[in-house]
N, C-alpha and C. Protein backbone atom coordinates (compact mmCIF):
# COMPACT_ATOMS: atom_id res chain seq x y z
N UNK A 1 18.89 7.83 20.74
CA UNK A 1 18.01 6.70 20.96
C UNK A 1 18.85 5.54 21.53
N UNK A 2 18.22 4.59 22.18
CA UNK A 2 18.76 3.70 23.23
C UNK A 2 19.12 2.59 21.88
N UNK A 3 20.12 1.65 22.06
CA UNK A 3 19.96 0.50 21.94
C UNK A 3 19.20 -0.58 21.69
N UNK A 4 18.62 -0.95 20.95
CA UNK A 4 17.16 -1.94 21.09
C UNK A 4 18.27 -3.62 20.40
N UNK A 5 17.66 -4.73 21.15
CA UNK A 5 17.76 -6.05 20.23
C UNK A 5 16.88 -6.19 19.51
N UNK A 6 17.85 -6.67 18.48
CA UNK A 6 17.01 -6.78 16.94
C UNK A 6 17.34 -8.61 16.38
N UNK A 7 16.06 -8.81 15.92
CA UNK A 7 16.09 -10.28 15.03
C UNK A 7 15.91 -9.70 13.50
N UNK A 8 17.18 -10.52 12.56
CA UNK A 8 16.27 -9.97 11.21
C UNK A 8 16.91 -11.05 10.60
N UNK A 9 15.45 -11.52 10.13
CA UNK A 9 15.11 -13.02 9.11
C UNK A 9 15.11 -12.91 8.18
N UNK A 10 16.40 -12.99 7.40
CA UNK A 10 16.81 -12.83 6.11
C UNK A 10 16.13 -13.79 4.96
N UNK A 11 15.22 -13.48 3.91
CA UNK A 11 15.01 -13.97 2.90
C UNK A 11 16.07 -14.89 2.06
N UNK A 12 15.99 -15.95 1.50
CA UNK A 12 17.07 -16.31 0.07
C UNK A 12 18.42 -16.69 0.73
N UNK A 13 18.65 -16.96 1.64
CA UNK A 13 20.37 -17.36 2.70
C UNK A 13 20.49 -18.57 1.95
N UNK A 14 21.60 -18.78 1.13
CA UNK A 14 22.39 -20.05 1.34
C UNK A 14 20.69 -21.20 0.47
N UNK A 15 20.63 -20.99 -0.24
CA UNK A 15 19.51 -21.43 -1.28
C UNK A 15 20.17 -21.19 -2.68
N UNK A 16 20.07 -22.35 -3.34
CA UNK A 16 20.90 -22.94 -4.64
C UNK A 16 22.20 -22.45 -4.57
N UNK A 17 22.75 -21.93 -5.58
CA UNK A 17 24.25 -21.65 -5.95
C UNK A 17 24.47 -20.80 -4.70
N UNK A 18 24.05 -20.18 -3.81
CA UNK A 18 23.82 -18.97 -2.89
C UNK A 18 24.53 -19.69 -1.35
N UNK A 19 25.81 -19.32 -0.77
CA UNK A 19 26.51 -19.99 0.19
C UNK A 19 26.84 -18.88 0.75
N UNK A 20 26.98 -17.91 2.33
CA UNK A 20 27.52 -17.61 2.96
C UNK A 20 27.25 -17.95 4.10
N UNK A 21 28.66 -17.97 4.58
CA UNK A 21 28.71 -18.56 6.32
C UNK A 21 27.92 -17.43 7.05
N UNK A 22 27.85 -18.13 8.35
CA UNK A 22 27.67 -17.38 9.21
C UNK A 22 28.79 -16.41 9.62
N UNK A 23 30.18 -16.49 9.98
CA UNK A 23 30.68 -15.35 10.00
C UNK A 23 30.88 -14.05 9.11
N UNK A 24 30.88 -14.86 7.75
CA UNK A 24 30.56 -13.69 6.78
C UNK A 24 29.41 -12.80 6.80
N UNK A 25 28.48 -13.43 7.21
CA UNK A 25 26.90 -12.63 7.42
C UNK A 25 27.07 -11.62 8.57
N UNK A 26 27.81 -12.11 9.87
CA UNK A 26 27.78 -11.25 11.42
C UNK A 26 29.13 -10.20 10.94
N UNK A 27 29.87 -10.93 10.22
CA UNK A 27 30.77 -9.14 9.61
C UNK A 27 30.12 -8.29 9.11
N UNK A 28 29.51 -8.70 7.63
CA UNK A 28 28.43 -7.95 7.03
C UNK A 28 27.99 -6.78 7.83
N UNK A 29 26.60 -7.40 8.54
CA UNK A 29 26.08 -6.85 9.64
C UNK A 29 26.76 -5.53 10.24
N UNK A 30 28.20 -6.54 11.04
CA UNK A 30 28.78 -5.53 11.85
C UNK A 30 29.15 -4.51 10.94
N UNK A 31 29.51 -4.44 10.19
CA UNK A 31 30.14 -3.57 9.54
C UNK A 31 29.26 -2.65 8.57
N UNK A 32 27.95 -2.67 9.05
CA UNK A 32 26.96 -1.76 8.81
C UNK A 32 26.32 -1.03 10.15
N UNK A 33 27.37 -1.41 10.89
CA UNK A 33 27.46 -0.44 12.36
C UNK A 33 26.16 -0.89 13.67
N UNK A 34 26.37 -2.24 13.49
CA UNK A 34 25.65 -3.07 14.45
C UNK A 34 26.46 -3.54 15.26
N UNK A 35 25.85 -4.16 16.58
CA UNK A 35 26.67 -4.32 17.62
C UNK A 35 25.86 -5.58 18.07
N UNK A 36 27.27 -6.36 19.24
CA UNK A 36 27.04 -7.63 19.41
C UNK A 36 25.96 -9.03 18.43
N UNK A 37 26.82 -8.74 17.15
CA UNK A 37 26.13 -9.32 16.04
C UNK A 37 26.46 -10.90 16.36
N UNK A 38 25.29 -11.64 16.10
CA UNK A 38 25.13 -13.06 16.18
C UNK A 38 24.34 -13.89 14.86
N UNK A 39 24.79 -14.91 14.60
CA UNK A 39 23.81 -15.78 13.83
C UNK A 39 23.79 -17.21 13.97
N UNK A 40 22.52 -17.46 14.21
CA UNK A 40 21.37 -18.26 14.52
C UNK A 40 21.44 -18.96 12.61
N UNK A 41 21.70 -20.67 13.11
CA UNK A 41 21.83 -21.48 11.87
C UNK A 41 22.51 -20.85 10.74
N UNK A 42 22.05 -21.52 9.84
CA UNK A 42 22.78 -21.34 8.57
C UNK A 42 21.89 -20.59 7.30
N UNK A 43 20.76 -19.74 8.12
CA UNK A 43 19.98 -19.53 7.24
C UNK A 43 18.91 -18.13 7.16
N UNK A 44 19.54 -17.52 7.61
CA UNK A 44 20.06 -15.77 7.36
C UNK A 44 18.90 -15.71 8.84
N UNK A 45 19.33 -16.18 9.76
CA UNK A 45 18.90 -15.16 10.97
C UNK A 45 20.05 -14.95 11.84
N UNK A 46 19.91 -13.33 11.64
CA UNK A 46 20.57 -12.59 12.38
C UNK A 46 20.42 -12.05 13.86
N UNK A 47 21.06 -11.92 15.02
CA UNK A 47 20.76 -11.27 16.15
C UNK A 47 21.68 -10.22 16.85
N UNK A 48 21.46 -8.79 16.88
CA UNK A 48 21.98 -7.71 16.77
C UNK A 48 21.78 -6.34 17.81
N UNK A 49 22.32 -5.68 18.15
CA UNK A 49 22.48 -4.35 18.62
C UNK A 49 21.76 -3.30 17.76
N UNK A 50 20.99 -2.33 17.97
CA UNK A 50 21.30 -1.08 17.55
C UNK A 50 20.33 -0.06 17.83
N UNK A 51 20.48 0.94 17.47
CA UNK A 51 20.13 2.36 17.72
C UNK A 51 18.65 2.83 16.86
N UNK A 52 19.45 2.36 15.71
CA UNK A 52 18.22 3.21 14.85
C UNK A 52 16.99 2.55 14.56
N UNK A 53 15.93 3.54 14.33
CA UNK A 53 14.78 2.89 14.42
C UNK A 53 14.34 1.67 13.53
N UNK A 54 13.13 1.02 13.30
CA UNK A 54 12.54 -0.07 12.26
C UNK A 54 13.02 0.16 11.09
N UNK A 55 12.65 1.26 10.46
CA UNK A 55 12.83 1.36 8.98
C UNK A 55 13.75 1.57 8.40
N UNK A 56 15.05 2.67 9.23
CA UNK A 56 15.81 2.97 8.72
C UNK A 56 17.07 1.70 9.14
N UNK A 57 16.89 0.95 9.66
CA UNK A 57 17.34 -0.49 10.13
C UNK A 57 17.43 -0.90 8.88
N UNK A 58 16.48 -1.70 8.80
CA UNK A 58 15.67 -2.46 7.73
C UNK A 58 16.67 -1.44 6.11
N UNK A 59 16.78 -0.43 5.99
CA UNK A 59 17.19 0.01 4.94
C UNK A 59 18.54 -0.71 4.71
N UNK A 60 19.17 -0.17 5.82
CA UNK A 60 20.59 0.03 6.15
C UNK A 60 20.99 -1.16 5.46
N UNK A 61 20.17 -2.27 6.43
CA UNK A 61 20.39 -3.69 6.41
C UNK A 61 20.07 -3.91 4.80
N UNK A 62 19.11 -4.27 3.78
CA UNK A 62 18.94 -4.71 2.69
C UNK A 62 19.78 -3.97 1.81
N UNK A 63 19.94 -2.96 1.87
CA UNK A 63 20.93 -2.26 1.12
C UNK A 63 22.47 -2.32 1.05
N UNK A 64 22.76 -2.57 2.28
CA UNK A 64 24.09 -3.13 2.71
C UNK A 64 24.15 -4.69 2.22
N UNK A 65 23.41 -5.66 2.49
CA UNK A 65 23.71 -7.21 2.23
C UNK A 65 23.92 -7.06 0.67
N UNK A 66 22.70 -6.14 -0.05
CA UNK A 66 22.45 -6.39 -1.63
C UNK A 66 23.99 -6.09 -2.21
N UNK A 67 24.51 -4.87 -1.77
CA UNK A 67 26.04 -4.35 -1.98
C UNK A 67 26.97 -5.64 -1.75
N UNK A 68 26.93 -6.02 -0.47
CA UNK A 68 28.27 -7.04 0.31
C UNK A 68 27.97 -8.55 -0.89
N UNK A 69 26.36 -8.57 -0.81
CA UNK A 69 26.01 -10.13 -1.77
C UNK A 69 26.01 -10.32 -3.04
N UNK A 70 25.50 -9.05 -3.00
CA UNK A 70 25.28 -9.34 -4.81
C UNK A 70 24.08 -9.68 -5.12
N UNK A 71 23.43 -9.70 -4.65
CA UNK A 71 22.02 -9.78 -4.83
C UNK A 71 21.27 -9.39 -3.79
N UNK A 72 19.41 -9.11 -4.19
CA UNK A 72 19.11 -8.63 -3.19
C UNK A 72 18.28 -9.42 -2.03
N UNK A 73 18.34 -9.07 -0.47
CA UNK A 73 18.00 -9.83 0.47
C UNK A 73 16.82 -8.75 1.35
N UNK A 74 15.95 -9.68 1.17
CA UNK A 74 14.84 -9.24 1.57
C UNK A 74 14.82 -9.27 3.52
N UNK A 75 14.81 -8.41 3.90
CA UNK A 75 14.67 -7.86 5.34
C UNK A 75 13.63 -8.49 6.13
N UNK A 76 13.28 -9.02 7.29
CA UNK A 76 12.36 -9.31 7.78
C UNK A 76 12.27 -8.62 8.79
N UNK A 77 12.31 -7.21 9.67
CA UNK A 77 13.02 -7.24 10.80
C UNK A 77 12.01 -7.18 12.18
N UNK A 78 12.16 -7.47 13.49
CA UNK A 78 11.71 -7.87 14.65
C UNK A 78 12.46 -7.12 15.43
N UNK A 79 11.67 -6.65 16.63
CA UNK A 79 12.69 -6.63 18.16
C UNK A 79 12.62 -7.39 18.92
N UNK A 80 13.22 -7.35 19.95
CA UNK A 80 13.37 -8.63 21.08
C UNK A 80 11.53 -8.74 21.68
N UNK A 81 10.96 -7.94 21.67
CA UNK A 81 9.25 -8.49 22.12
C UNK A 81 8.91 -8.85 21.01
N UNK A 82 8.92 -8.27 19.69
CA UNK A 82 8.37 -8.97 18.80
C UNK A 82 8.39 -10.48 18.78
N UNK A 83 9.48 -10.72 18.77
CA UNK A 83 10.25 -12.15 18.67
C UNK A 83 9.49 -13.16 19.42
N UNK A 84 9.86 -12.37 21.11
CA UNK A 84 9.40 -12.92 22.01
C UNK A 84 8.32 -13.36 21.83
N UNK A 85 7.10 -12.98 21.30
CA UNK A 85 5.87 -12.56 21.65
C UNK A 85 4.74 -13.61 20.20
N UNK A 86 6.11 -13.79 19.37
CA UNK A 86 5.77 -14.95 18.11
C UNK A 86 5.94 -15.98 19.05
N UNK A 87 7.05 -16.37 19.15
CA UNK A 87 7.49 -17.80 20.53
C UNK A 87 6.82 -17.93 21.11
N UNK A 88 5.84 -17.37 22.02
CA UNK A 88 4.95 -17.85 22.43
C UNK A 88 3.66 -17.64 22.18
N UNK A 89 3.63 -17.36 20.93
CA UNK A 89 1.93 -17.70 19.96
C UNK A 89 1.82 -19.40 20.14
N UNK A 90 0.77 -19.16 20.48
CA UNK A 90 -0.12 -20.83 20.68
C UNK A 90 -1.44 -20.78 19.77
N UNK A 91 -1.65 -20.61 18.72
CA UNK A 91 -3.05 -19.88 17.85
C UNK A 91 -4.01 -21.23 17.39
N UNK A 92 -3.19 -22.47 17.87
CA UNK A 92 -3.70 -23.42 17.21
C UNK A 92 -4.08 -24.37 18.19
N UNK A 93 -5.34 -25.22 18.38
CA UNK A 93 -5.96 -25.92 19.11
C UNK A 93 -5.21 -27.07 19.26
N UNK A 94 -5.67 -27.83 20.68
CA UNK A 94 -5.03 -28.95 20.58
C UNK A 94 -5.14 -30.56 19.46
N UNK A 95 -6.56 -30.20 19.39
CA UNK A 95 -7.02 -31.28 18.07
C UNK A 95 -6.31 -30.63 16.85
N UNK A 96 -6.38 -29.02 16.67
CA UNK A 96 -6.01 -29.39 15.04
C UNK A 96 -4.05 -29.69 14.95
N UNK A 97 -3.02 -29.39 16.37
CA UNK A 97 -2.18 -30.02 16.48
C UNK A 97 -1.74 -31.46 16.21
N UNK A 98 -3.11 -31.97 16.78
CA UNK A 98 -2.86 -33.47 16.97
C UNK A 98 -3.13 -33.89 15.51
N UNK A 99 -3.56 -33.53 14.43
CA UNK A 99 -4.58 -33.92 13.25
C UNK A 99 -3.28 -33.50 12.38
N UNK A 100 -2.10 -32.39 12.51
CA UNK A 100 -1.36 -32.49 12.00
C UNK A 100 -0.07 -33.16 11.77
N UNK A 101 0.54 -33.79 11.09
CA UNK A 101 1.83 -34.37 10.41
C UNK A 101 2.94 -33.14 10.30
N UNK A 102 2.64 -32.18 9.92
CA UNK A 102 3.69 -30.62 9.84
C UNK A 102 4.20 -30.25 10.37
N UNK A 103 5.10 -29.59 10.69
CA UNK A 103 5.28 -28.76 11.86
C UNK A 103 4.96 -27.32 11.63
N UNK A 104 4.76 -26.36 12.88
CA UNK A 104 4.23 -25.37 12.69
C UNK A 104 5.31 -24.45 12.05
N UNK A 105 4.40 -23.03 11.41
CA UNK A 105 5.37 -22.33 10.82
C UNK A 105 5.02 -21.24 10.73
N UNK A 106 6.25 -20.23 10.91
CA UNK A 106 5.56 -18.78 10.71
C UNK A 106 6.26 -18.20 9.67
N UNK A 107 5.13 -17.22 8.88
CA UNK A 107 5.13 -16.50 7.96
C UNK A 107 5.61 -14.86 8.46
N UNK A 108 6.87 -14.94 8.22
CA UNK A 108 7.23 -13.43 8.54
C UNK A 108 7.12 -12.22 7.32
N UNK A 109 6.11 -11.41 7.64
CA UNK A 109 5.67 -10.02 6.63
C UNK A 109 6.61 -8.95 6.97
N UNK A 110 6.73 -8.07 5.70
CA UNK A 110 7.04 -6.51 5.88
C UNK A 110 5.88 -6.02 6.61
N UNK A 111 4.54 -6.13 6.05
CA UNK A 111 3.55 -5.22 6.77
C UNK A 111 2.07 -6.38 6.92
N UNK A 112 1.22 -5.46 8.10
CA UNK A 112 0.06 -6.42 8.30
C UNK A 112 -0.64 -6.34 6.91
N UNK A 113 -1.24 -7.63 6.59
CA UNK A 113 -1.76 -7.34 4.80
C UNK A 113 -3.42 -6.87 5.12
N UNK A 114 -4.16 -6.57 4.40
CA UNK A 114 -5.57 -6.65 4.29
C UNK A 114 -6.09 -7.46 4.88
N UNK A 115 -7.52 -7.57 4.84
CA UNK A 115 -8.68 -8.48 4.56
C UNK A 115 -8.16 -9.01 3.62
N UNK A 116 -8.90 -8.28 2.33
CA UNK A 116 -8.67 -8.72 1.04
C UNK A 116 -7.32 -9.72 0.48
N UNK A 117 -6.23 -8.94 1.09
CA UNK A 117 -5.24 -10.36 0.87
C UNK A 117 -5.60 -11.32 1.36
N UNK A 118 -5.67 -11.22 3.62
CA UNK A 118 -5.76 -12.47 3.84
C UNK A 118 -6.89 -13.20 3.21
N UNK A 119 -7.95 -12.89 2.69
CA UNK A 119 -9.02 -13.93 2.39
C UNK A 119 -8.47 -14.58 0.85
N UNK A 120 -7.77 -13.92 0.31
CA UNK A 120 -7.17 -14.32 -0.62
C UNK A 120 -6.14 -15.53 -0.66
N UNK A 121 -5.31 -15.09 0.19
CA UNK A 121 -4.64 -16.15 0.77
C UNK A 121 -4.80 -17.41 1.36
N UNK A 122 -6.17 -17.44 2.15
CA UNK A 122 -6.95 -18.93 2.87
C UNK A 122 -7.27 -19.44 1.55
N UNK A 123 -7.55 -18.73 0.48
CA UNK A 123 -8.34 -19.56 -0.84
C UNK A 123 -6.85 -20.53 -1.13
N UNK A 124 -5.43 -20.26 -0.84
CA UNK A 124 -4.71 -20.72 -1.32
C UNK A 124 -4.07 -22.01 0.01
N UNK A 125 -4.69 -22.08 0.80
CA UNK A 125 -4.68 -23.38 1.70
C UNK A 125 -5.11 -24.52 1.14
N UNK A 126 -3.92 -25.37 1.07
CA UNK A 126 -4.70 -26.73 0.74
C UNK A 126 -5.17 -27.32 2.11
N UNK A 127 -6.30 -28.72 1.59
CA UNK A 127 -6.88 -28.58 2.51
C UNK A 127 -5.79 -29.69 3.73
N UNK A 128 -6.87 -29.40 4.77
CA UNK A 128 -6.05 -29.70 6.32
C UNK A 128 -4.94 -28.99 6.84
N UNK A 129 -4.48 -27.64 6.07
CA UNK A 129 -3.83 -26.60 7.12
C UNK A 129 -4.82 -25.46 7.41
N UNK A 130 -4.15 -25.23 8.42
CA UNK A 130 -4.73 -24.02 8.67
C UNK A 130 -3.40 -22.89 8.91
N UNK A 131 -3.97 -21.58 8.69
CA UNK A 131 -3.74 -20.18 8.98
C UNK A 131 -4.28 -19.41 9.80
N UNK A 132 -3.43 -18.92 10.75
CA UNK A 132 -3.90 -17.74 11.53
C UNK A 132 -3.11 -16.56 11.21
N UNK A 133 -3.52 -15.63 10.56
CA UNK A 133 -3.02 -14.40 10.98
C UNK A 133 -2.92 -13.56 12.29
N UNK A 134 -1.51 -12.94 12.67
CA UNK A 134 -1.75 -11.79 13.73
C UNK A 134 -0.54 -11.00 13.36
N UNK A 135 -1.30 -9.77 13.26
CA UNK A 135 -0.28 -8.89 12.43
C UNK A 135 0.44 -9.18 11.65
N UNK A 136 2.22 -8.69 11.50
CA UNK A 136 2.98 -8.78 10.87
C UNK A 136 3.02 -10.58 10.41
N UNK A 137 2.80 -11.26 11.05
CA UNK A 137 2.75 -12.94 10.60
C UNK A 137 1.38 -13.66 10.48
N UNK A 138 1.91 -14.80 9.67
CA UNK A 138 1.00 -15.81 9.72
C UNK A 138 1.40 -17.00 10.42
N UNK A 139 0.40 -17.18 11.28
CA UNK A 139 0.99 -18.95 11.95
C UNK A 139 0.43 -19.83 11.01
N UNK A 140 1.40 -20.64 10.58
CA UNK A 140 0.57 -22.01 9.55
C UNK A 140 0.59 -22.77 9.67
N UNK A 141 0.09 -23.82 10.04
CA UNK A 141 0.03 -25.38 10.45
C UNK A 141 -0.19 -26.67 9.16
N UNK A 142 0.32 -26.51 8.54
CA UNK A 142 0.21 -27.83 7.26
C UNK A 142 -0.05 -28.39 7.80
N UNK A 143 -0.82 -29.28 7.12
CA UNK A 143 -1.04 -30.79 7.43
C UNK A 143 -0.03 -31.62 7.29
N UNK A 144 0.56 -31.86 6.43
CA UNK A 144 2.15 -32.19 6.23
C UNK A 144 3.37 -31.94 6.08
N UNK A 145 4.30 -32.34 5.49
CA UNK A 145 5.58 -31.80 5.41
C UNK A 145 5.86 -30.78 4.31
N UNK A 146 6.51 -29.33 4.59
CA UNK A 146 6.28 -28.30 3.25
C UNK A 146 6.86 -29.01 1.84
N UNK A 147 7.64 -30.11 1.81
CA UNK A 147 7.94 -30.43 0.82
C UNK A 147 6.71 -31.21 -0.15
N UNK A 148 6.16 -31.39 0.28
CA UNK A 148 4.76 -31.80 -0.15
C UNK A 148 3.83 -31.38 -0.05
N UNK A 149 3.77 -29.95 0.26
CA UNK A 149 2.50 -28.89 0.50
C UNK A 149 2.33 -28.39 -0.75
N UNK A 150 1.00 -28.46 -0.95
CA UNK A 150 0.50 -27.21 -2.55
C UNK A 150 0.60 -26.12 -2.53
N UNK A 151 0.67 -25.40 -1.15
CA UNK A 151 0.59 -24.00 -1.05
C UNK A 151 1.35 -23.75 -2.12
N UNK A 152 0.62 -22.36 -2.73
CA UNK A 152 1.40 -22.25 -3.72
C UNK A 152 2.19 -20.47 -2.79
N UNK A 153 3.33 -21.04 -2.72
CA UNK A 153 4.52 -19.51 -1.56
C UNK A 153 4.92 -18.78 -2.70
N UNK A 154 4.90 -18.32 -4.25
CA UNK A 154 4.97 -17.03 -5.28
C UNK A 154 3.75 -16.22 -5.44
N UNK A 155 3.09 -17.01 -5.22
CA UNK A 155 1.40 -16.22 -4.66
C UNK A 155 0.99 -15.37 -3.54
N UNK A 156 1.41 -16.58 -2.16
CA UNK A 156 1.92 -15.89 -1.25
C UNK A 156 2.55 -15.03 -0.87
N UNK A 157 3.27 -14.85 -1.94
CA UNK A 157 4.29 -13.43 -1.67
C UNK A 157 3.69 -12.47 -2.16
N UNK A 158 3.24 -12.26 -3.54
CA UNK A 158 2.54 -11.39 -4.21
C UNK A 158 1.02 -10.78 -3.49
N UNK A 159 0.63 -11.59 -3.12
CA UNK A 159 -0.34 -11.23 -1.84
C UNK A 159 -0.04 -10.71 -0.82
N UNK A 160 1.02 -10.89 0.00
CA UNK A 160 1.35 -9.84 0.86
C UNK A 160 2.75 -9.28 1.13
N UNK A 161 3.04 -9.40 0.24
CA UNK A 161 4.45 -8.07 -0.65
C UNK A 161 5.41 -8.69 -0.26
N UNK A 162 5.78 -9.79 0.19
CA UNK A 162 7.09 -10.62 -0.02
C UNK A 162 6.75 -11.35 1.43
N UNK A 163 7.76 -12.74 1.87
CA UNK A 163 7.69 -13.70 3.05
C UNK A 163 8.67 -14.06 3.42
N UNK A 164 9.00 -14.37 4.47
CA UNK A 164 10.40 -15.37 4.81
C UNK A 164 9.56 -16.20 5.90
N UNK A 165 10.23 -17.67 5.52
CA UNK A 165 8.82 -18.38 6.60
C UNK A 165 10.16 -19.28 7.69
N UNK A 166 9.93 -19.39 8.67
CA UNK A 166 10.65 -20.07 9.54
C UNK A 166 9.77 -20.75 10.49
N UNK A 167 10.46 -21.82 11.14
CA UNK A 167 9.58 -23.14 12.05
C UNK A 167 9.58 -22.17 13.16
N UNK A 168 8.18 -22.69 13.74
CA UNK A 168 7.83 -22.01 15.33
C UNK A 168 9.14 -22.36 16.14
N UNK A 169 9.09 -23.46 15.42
CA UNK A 169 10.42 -23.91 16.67
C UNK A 169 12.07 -23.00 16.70
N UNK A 170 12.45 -22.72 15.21
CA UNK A 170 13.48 -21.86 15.23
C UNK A 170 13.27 -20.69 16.06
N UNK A 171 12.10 -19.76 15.92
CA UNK A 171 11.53 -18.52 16.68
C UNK A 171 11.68 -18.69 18.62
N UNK A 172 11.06 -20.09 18.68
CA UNK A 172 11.51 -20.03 20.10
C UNK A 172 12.74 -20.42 20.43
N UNK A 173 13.72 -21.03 19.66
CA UNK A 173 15.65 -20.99 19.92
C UNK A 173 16.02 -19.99 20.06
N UNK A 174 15.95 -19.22 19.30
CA UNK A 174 16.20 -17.53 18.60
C UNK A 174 16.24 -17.26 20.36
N UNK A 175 14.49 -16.80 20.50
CA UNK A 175 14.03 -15.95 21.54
C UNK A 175 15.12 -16.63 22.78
N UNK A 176 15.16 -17.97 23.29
CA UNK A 176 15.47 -18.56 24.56
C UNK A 176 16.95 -18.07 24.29
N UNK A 177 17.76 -18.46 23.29
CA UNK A 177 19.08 -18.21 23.53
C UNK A 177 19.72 -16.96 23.50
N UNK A 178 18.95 -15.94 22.95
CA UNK A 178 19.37 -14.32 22.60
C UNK A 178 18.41 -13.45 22.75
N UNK A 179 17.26 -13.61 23.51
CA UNK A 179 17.02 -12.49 24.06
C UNK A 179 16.42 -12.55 25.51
């Protein structure tokens, strides 16, 4: 199998007592037999080489960090269209842009959830954001700043089997500078 670029949005990076650099993370990586390993901020996104397919990626990878960290790190993983193809999600109108204070944000999933979750999940919007689901993510638009959002994100997770959420805006750095 060919080569594919890979993004993978590490859960839990460098959050409370929890500190590794970025070069420690792109050794990691490499040394779970990835190629031209890169990282993007300080806050477990990775950008990478490799061969093997989604899942067995995704193994390699959580299983390897949990060993190298010491705890375990939840996988997000993407290819270079995936990526691409979040970056330029536009899901949200120009009024309800303008009506927001937030900045936008995406909800990165292991898998597309239900109905039943997502409707579960809008019950957990406070009001003046909105959610769009498309597939593997959610685009979310708070109304304000997450530090002052109700969403309640342990719910969120439990609803659709774990999250790592990053700004629209990180997704399109990512995409423009590495892939």
């Amino acid at each position: 199998m060919d080569e594919r670029r890979w993004v993978a949005f590490l859960r839990g990076m460098n959050l409370g007592g929890r500190r590794v650099t970025n070069d420690e993370l792109v050794g990691a990586v490499r040394s779970f037999g990835c190629d031209d390993v890169e990282a993007y901020q300080a806050s477990g996104n990775v950008v990478f080489n490799d061969h093997r397919d989604a899942d067995e990626l995704a193994d390699a990878l959580e299983n390897g960090l949990a060993a190298e960290l010491g705890y375990p790190v939840p996988v997000f993983l993407r290819d270079a269209d995936e990526v691409r193809a979040v970056a330029a999600a536009s899901p949200f109108t120009a009024d309800q842009l303008a009506s927001s204070d937030g900045r936008r944000q995406v909800v990165f999933l292991h898998d597309e959830p239900s109905a039943d979750a997502l409707h579960e999940v809008a019950a957990l919007l406070p009001d003046g954001d909105v959610l769009v689901p498309a597939g593997r993510e959610l685009h979310w638009l708070p109304a304000g700043g997450l530090s002052d959002n109700g969403m309640d994100l342990h719910r969120l997770d439990q609803l659709t089997g774990g999250t790592t959420i990053r700004t629209h805006g990180t997704v399109q750095r990512i995409a423009r500078k590495y892939l």
